[in-house]
C-alpha atoms as a PDB file:
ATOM      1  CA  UNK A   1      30.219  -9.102 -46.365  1.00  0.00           C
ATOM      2  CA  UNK A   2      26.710 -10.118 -47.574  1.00  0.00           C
ATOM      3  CA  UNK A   3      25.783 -13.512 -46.417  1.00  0.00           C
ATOM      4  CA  UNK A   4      25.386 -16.140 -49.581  1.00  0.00           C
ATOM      5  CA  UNK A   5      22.363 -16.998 -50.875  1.00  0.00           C
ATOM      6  CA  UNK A   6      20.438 -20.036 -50.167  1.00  0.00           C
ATOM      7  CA  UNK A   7      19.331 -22.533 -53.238  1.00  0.00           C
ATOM      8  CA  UNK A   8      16.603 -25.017 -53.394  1.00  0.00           C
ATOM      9  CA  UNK A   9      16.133 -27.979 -55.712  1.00  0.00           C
ATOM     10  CA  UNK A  10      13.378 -27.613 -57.792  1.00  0.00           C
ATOM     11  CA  UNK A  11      13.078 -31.354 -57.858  1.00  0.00           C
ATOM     12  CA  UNK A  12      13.322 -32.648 -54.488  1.00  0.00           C
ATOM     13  CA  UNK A  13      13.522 -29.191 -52.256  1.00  0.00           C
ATOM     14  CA  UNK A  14      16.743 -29.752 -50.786  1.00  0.00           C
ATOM     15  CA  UNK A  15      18.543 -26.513 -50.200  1.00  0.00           C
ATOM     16  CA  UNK A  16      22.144 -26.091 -50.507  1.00  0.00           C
ATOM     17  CA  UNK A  17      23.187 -23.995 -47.723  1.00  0.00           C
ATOM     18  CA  UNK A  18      26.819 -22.031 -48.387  1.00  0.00           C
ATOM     19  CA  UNK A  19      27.523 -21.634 -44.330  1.00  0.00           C
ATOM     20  CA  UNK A  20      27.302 -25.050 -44.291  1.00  0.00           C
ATOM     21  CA  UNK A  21      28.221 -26.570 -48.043  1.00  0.00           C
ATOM     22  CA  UNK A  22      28.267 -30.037 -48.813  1.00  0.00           C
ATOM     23  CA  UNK A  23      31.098 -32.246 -46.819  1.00  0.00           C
ATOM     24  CA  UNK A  24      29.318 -35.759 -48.859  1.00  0.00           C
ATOM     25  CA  UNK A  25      30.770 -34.176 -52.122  1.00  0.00           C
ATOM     26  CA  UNK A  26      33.998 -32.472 -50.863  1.00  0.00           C
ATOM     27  CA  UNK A  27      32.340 -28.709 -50.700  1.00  0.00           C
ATOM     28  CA  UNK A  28      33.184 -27.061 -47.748  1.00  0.00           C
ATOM     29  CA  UNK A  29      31.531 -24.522 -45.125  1.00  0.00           C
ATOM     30  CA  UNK A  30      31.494 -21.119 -47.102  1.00  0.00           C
ATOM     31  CA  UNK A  31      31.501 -22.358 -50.861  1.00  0.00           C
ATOM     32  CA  UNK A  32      28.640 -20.224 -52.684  1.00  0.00           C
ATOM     33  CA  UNK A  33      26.716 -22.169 -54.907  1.00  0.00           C
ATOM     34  CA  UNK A  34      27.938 -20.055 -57.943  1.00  0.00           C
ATOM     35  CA  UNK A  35      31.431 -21.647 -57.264  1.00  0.00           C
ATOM     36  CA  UNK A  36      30.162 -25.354 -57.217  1.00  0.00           C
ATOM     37  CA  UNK A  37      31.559 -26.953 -60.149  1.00  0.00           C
ATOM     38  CA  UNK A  38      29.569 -27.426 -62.905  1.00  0.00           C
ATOM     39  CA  UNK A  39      29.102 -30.929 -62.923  1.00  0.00           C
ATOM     40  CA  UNK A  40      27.786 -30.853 -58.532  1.00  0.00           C
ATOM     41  CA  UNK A  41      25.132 -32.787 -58.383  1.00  0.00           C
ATOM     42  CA  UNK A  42      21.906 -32.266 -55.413  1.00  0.00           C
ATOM     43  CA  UNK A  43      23.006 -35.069 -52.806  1.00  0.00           C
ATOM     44  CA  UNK A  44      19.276 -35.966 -52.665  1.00  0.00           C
ATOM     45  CA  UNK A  45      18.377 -36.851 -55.583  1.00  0.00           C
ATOM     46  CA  UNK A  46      21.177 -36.359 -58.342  1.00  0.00           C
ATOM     47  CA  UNK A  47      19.714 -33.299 -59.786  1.00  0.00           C
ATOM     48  CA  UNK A  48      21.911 -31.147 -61.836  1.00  0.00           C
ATOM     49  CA  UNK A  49      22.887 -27.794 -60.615  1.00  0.00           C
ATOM     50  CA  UNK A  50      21.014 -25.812 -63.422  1.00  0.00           C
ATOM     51  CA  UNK A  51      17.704 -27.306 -61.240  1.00  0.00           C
ATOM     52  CA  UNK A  52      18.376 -25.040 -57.851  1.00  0.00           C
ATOM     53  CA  UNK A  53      16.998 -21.882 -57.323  1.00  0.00           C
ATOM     54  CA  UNK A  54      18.261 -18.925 -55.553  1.00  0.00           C
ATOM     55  CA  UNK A  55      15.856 -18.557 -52.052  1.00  0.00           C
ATOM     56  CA  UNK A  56      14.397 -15.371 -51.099  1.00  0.00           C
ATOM     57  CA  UNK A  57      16.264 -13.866 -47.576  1.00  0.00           C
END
């Protein structure tokens, strides 16, 4: 199974990581971002989802 891809705000430069997803909003190890609801939010700085971008391996 291909690992999941990395995504980095384009605001702030967090990066969602899927091995480790995002226990502040619920999101647990192994969520890709593609299956984030549509209303997650970046826990930095409140960015909407549609502001990540997929990172290069």
């Amino acid at each position: 199974m291909p690992a999941k891809k990395k995504y980095r705000c384009l605001v702030c430069s967090h990066v969602y990581d899927p091995a480790e997803g995002d226990p502040a909003t619920g999101m647990q190890p192994g969520t890709a971002f593609e299956d984030l609801p549509a209303d997650w939010m970046c826990p930095d700085c409140g960015a909407r989802k549609d502001d990540f971008e997929p990172m290069e391996d």
